[in-house]
Protein backbone atom coordinates (compact mmCIF):
# COMPACT_ATOMS: atom_id res chain seq x y z
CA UNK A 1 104.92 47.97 70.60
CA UNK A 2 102.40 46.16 73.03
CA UNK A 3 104.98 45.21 75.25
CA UNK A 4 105.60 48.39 75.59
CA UNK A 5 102.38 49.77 76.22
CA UNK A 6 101.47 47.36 78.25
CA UNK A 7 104.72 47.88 80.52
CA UNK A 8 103.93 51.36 80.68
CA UNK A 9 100.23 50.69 81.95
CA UNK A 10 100.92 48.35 84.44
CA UNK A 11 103.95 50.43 86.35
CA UNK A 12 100.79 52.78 86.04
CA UNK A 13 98.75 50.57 87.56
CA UNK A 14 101.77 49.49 90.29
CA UNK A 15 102.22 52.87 90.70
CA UNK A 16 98.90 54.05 91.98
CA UNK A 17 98.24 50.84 94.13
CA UNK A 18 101.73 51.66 95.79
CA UNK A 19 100.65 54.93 96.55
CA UNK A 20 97.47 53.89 98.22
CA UNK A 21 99.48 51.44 99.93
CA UNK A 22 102.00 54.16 101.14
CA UNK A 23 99.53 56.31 102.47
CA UNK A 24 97.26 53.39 104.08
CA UNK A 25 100.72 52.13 105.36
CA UNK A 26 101.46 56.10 106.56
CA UNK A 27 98.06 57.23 108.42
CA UNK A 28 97.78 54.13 110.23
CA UNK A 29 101.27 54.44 111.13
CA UNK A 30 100.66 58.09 112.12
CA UNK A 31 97.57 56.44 114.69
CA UNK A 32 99.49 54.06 116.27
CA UNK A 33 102.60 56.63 117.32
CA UNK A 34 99.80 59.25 118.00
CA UNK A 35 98.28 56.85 120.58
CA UNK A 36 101.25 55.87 122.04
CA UNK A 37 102.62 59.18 122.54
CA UNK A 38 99.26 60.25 123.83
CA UNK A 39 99.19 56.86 126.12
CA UNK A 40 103.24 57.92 127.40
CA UNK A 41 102.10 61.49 128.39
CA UNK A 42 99.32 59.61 130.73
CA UNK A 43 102.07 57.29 132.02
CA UNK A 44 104.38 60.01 132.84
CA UNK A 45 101.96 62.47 134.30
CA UNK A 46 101.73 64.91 131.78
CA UNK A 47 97.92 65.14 130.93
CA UNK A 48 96.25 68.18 133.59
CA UNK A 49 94.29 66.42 136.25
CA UNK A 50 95.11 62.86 135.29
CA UNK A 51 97.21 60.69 137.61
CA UNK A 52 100.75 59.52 136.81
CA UNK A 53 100.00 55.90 135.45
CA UNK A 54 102.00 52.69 137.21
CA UNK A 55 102.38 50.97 133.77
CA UNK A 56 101.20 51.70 130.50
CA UNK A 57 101.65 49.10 127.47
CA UNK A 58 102.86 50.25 124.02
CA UNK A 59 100.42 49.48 121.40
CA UNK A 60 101.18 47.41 118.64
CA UNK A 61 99.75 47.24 115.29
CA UNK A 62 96.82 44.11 114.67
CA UNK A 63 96.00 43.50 110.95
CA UNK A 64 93.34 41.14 112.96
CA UNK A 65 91.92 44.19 114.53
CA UNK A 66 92.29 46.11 111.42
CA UNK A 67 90.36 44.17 109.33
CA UNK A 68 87.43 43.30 112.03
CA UNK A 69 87.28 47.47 111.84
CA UNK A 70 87.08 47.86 108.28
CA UNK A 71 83.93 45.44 108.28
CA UNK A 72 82.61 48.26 110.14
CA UNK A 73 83.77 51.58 108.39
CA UNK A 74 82.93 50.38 105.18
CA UNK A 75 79.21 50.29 106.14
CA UNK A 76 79.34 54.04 106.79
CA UNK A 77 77.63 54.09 110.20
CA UNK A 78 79.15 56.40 112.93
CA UNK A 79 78.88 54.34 115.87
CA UNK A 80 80.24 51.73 117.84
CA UNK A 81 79.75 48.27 115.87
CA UNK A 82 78.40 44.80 118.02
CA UNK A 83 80.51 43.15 120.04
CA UNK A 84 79.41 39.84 118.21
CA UNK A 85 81.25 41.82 114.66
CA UNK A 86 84.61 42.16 117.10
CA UNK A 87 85.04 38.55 117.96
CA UNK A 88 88.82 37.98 117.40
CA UNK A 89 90.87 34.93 117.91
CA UNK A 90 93.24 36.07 119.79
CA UNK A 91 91.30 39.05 122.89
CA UNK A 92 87.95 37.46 124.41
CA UNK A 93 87.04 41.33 124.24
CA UNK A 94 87.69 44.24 121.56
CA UNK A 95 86.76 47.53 122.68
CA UNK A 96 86.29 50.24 119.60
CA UNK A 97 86.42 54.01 119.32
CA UNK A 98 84.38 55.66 116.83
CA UNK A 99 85.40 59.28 115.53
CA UNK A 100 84.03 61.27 112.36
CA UNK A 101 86.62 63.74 111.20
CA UNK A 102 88.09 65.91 108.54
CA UNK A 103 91.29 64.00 108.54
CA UNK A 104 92.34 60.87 109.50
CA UNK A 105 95.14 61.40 112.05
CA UNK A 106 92.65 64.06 113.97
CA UNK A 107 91.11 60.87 115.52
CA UNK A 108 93.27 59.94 118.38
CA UNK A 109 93.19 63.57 119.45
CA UNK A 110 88.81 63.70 119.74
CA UNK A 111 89.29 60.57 122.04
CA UNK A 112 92.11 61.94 123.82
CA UNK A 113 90.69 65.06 124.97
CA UNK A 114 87.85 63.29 126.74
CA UNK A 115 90.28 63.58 129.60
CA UNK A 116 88.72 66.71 130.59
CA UNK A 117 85.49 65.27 130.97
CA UNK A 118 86.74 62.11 133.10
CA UNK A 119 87.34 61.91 136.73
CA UNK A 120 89.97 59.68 137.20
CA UNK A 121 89.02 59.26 141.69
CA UNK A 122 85.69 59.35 141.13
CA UNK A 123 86.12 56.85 137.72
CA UNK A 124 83.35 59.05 135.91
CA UNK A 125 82.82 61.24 133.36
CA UNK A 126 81.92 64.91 134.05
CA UNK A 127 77.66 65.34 133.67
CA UNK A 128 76.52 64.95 130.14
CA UNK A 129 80.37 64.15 128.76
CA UNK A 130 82.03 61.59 127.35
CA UNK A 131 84.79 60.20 128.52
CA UNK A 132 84.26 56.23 127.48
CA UNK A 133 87.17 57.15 124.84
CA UNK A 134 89.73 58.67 126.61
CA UNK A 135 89.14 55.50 128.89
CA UNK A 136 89.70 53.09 126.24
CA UNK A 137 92.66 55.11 124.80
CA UNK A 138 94.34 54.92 128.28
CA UNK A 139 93.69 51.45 129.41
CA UNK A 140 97.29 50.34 130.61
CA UNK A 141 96.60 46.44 129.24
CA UNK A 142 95.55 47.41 126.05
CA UNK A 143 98.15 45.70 123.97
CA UNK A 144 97.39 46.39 120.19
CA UNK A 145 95.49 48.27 117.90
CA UNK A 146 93.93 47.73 114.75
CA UNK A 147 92.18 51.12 112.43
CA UNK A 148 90.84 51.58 109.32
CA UNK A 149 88.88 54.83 107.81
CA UNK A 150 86.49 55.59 105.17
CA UNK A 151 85.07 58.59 103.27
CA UNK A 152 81.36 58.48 103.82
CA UNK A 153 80.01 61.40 101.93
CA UNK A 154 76.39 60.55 103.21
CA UNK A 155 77.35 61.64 107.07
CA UNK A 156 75.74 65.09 108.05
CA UNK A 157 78.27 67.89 109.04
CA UNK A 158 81.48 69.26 107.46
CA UNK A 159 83.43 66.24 108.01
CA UNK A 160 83.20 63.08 106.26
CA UNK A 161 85.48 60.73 107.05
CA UNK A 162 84.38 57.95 109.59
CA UNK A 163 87.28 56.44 111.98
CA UNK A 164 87.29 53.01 113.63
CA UNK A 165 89.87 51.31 115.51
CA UNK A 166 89.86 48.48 117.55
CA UNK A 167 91.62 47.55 120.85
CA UNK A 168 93.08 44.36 122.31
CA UNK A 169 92.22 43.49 125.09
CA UNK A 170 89.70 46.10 124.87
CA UNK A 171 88.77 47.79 128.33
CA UNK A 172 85.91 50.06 128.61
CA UNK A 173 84.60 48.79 132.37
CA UNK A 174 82.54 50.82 133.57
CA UNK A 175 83.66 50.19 137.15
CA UNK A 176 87.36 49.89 136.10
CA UNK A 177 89.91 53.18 136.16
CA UNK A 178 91.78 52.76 132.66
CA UNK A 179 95.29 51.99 134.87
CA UNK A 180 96.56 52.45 138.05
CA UNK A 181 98.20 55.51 139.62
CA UNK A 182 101.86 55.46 140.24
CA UNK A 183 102.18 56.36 143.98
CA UNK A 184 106.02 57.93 145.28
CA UNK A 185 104.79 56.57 148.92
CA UNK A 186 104.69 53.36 147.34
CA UNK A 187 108.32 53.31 146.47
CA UNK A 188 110.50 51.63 149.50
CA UNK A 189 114.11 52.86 149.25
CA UNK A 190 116.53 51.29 151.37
């Protein structure tokens, strides 16, 4: 009879770790096609007033840069962490976007739509904008991605749930465009 019940509470227990697994496994899934469909529309010319990109990497997923982010979303604070707390092994530098939201996969989107605040011939944002995001989001050499998320029921506002991820290599420059523009004049046909 112990056997039993203690077969029955540990597929319990396997049960609801799997799940938490699944959805970790799921909404970090979800950010990484999310940003790569959002990063394909920029290389294709599909965002308004943004430049067809030359080259744009697909993002893979880092556990490295996963982890170095949770460090930072368990502690609850909505802003970018130190660089010193992003030292990796592998990228001399991480850059990090920061997002509080209502739900998890809404994150990509709030750095995405900094587009409208960035001029990408100028390479600034609009007055009073940001666009430091939408930058990091789009830089072409960006090769991986690392999130994590936590409730923080201590944030002011409706939403609660703090977003981190972490790029490799990171590139918010300020005097570096995110990519460069693919130009049909440079295209030699013979």
């Amino acid at each position: 009879m112990h056997i039993v019940q203690f077969s029955i509470v540990l597929l319990v227990l396997l049960n609801i770790y799997g799940n938490s697994a699944v959805i970790w496994y799921i909404q970090n899934s979800e950010i990484l096609a999310l940003h790569n469909a959002y990063r394909e529309a920029i290389k294709f010319g599909r965002v308004p007033y943004q430049p067809k990109a030359l080259s744009m990497s697909k993002l893979q997923w880092s556990y490295e840069l996963a982890e170095l982010a949770r460090g930072w979303v368990i502690r609850c604070i909505p802003r970018r962490s130190d660089l010193m707390l992003r030292n990796s092994s592998k990228w001399t530098y991480v850059g990090q976007n920061v997002a509080v939201v209502s739900k998890v996969r809404d994150s990509p989107a709030v750095w995405f739509d900094q587009y409208r605040n960035y001029n990408y011939t100028a390479n600034i944002c609009a007055p009073y904008k940001i666009c430091a995001d939408y930058k990091q989001l789009a830089y072409a050499d960006t090769t991986h991605i690392g999130c994590a998320y936590n409730y923080c029921g201590k944030l002011n506002g409706p939403d609660k749930i703090l977003v981190v991820c972490n790029y490799g290599p990171g590139g918010k420059f300020i005097n570096r465009k995110p990519y460069d523009i693919f130009d049909y004049d440079d295209l030699y046909l013979y």
